[in-house]
Every structure is written in structure tokens, then in C-alpha cells.
N, C-alpha and C. Protein backbone atom coordinates (compact mmCIF):
# COMPACT_ATOMS: atom_id res chain seq x y z
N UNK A 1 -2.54 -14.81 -9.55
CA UNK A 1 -2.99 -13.70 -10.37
C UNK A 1 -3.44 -14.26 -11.72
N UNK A 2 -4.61 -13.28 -11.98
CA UNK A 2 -5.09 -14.00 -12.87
C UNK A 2 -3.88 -13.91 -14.63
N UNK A 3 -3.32 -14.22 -15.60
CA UNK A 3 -2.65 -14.45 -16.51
C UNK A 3 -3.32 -13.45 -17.30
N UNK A 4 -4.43 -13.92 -18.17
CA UNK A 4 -5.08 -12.92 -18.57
C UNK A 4 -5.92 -11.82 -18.59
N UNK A 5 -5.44 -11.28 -17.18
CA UNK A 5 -5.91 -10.08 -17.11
C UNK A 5 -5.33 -8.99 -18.01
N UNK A 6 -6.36 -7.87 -18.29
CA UNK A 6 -5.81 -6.89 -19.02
C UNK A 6 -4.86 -5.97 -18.36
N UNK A 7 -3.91 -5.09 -18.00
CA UNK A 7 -3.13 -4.50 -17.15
C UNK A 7 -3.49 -2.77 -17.59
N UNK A 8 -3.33 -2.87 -18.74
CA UNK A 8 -3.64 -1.17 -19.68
C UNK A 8 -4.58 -1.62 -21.04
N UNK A 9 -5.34 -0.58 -21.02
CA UNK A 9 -5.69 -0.72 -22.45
C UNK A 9 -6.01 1.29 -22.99
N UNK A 10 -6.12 1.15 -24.06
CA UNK A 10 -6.28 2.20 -24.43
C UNK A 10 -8.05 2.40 -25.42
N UNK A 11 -9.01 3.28 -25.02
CA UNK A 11 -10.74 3.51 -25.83
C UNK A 11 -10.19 4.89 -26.67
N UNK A 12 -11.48 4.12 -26.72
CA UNK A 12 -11.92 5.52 -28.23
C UNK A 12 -11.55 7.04 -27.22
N UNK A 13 -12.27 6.93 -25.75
CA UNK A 13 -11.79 8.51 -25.30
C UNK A 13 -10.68 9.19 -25.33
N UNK A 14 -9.68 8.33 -25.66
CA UNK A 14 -8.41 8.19 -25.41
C UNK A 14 -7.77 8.97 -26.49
N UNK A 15 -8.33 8.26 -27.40
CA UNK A 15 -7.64 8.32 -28.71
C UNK A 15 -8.45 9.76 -29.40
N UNK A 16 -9.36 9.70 -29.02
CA UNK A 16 -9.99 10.96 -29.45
C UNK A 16 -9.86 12.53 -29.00
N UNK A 17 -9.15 12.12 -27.47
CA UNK A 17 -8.76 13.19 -27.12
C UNK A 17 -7.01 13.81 -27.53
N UNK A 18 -6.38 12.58 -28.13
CA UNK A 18 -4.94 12.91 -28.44
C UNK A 18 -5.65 13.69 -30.03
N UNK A 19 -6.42 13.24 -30.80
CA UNK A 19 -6.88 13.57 -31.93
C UNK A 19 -6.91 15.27 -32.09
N UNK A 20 -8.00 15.75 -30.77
CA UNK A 20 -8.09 16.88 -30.20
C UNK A 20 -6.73 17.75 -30.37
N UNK A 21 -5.96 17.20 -29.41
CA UNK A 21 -4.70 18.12 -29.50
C UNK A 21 -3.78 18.15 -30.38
N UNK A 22 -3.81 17.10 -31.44
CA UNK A 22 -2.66 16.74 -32.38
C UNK A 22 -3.45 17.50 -33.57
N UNK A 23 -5.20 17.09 -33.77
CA UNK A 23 -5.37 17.39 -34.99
C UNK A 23 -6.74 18.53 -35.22
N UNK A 24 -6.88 18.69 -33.74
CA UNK A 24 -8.09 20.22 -33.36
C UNK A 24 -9.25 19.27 -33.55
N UNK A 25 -9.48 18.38 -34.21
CA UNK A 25 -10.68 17.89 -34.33
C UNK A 25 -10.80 16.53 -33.58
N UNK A 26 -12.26 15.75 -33.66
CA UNK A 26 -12.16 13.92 -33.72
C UNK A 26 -12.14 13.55 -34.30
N UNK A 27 -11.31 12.20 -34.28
CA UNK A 27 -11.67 11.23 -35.30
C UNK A 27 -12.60 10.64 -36.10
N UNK A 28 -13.07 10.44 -37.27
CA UNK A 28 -13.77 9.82 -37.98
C UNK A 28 -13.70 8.34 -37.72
N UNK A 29 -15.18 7.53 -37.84
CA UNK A 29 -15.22 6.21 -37.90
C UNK A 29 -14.43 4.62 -38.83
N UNK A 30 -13.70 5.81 -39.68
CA UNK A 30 -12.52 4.94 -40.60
C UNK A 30 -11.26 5.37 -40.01
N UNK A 31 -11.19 6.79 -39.58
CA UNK A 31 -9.83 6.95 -38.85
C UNK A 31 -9.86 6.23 -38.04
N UNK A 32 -10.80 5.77 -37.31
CA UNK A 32 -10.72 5.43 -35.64
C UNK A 32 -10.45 4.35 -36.28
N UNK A 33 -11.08 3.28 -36.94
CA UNK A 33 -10.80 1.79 -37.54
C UNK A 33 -9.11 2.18 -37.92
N UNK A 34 -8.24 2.65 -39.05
CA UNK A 34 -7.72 2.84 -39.14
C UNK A 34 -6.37 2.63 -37.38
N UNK A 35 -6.58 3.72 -36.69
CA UNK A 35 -5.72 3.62 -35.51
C UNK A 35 -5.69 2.57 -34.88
N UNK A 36 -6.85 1.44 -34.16
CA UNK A 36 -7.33 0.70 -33.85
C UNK A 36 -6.68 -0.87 -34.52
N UNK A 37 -6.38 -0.72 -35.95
CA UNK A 37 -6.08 -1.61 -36.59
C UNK A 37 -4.24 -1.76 -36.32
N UNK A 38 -4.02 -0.17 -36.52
CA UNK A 38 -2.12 0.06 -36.53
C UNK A 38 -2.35 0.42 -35.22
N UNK A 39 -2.34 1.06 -34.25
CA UNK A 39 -1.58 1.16 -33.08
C UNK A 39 -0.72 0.43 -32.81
N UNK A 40 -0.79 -1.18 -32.06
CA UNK A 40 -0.13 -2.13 -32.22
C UNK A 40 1.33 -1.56 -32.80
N UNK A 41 1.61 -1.13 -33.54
CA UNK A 41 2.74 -0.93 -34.93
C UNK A 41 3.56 -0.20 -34.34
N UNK A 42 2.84 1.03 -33.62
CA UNK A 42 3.71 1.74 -32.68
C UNK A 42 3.97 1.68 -31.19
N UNK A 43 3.34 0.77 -30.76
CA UNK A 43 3.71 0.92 -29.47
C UNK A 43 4.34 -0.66 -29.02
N UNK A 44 5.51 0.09 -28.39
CA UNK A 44 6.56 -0.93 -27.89
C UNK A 44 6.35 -1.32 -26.73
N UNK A 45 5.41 -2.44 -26.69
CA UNK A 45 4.84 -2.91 -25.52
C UNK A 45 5.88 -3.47 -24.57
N UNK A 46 7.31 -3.78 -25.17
CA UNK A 46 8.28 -4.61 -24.76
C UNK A 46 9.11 -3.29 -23.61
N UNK A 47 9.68 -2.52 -24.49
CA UNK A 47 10.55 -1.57 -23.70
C UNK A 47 9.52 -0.81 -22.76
N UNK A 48 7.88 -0.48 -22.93
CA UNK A 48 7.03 -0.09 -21.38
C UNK A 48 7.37 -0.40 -20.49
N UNK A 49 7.37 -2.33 -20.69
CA UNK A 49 7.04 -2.83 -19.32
C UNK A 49 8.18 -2.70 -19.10
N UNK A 50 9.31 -2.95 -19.68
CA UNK A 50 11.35 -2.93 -19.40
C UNK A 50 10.91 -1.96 -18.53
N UNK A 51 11.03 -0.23 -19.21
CA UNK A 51 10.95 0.25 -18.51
C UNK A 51 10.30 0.77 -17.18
N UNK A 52 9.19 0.37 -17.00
CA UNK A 52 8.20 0.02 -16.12
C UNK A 52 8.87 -0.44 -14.38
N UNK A 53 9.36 -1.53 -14.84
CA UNK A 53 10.47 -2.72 -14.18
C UNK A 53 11.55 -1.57 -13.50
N UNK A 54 12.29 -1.50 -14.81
CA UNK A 54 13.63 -1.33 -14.10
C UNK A 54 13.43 0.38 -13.33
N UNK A 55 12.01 1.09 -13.62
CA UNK A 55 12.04 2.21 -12.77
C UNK A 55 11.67 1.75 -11.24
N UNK A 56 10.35 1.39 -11.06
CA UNK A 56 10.04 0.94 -9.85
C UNK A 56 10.31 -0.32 -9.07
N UNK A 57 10.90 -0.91 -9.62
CA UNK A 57 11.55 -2.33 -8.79
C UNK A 57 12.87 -2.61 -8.75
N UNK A 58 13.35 -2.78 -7.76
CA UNK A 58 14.64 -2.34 -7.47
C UNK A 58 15.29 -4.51 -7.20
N UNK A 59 16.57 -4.69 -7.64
CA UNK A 59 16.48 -6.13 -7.08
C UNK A 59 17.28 -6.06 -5.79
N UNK A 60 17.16 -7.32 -5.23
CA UNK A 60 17.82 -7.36 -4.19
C UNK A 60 19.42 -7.14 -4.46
N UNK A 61 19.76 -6.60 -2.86
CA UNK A 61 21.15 -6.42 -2.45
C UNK A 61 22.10 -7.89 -2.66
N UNK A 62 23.24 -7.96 -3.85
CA UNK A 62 24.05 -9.02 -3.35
C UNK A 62 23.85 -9.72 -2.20
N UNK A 63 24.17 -9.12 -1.35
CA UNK A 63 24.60 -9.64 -0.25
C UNK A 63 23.67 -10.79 0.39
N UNK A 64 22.56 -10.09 -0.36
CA UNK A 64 20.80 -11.00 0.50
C UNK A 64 20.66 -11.76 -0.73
N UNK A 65 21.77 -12.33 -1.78
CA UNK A 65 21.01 -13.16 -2.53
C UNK A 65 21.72 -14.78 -2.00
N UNK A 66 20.66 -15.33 -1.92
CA UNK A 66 21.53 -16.95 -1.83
C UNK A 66 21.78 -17.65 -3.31
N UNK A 67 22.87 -17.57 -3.85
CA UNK A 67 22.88 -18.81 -4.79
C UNK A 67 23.58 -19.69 -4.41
């Protein structure tokens, strides 16, 4: 698999449509710079994937592990 593949990303449609519901309107071209710059800040890329993991992948049974 490739390493640097992208897995998620988030566009402007994205963001413009949370804009919509949070703020009735779109974003402006400094807001959007603005979000674009901080997002990053808020999103806990770490606990996603945690949680990501520990919902859909289950580990093996003791019993089937060899150490």
C-alpha cells in the first residue's frame, strides 16, 4: 500500500456547507484562508484513527495468539 496515500481529506464544499448551517451564509476568501490555515488545530487526527481502530477491528482471540 501505497504510504502516502491520502485516506480523508476535507474541500472547500465541505467547509462551506458546515458554514451554511453553523453560520446561514459562505465563507469568504479570508475566512476560507483563515479555516484552511487552523483546522489542523482542531482536529484530533490521533484519537479518529484510535477510534476508527478500536470500533471496527476487533484483535484476535487469546487463544489464536502464538507468542
Amino acid at each position: 500500500m501505497d504510504r502516502e496515500r491520502i485516506i480523508y481529506s476535507i474541500n472547500i464544499e465541505d467547509v462551506q456547507t458546515v458554514a451554511m448551517d453553523e453560520l446561514d451564509r459562505e465563507l469568504t476568501d479570508e475566512e476560507l484562508e483563515i479555516v484552511e490555515r487552523e483546522i489542523g488545530d482542531y482536529f484530533h487526527w490521533h484519537d479518529a484513527i484510535s477510534f476508527c481502530i478500536m470500533h471496527h477491528i476487533t484483535l484476535p482471540k487469546k487463544e489464536n495468539l502464538n507468542y
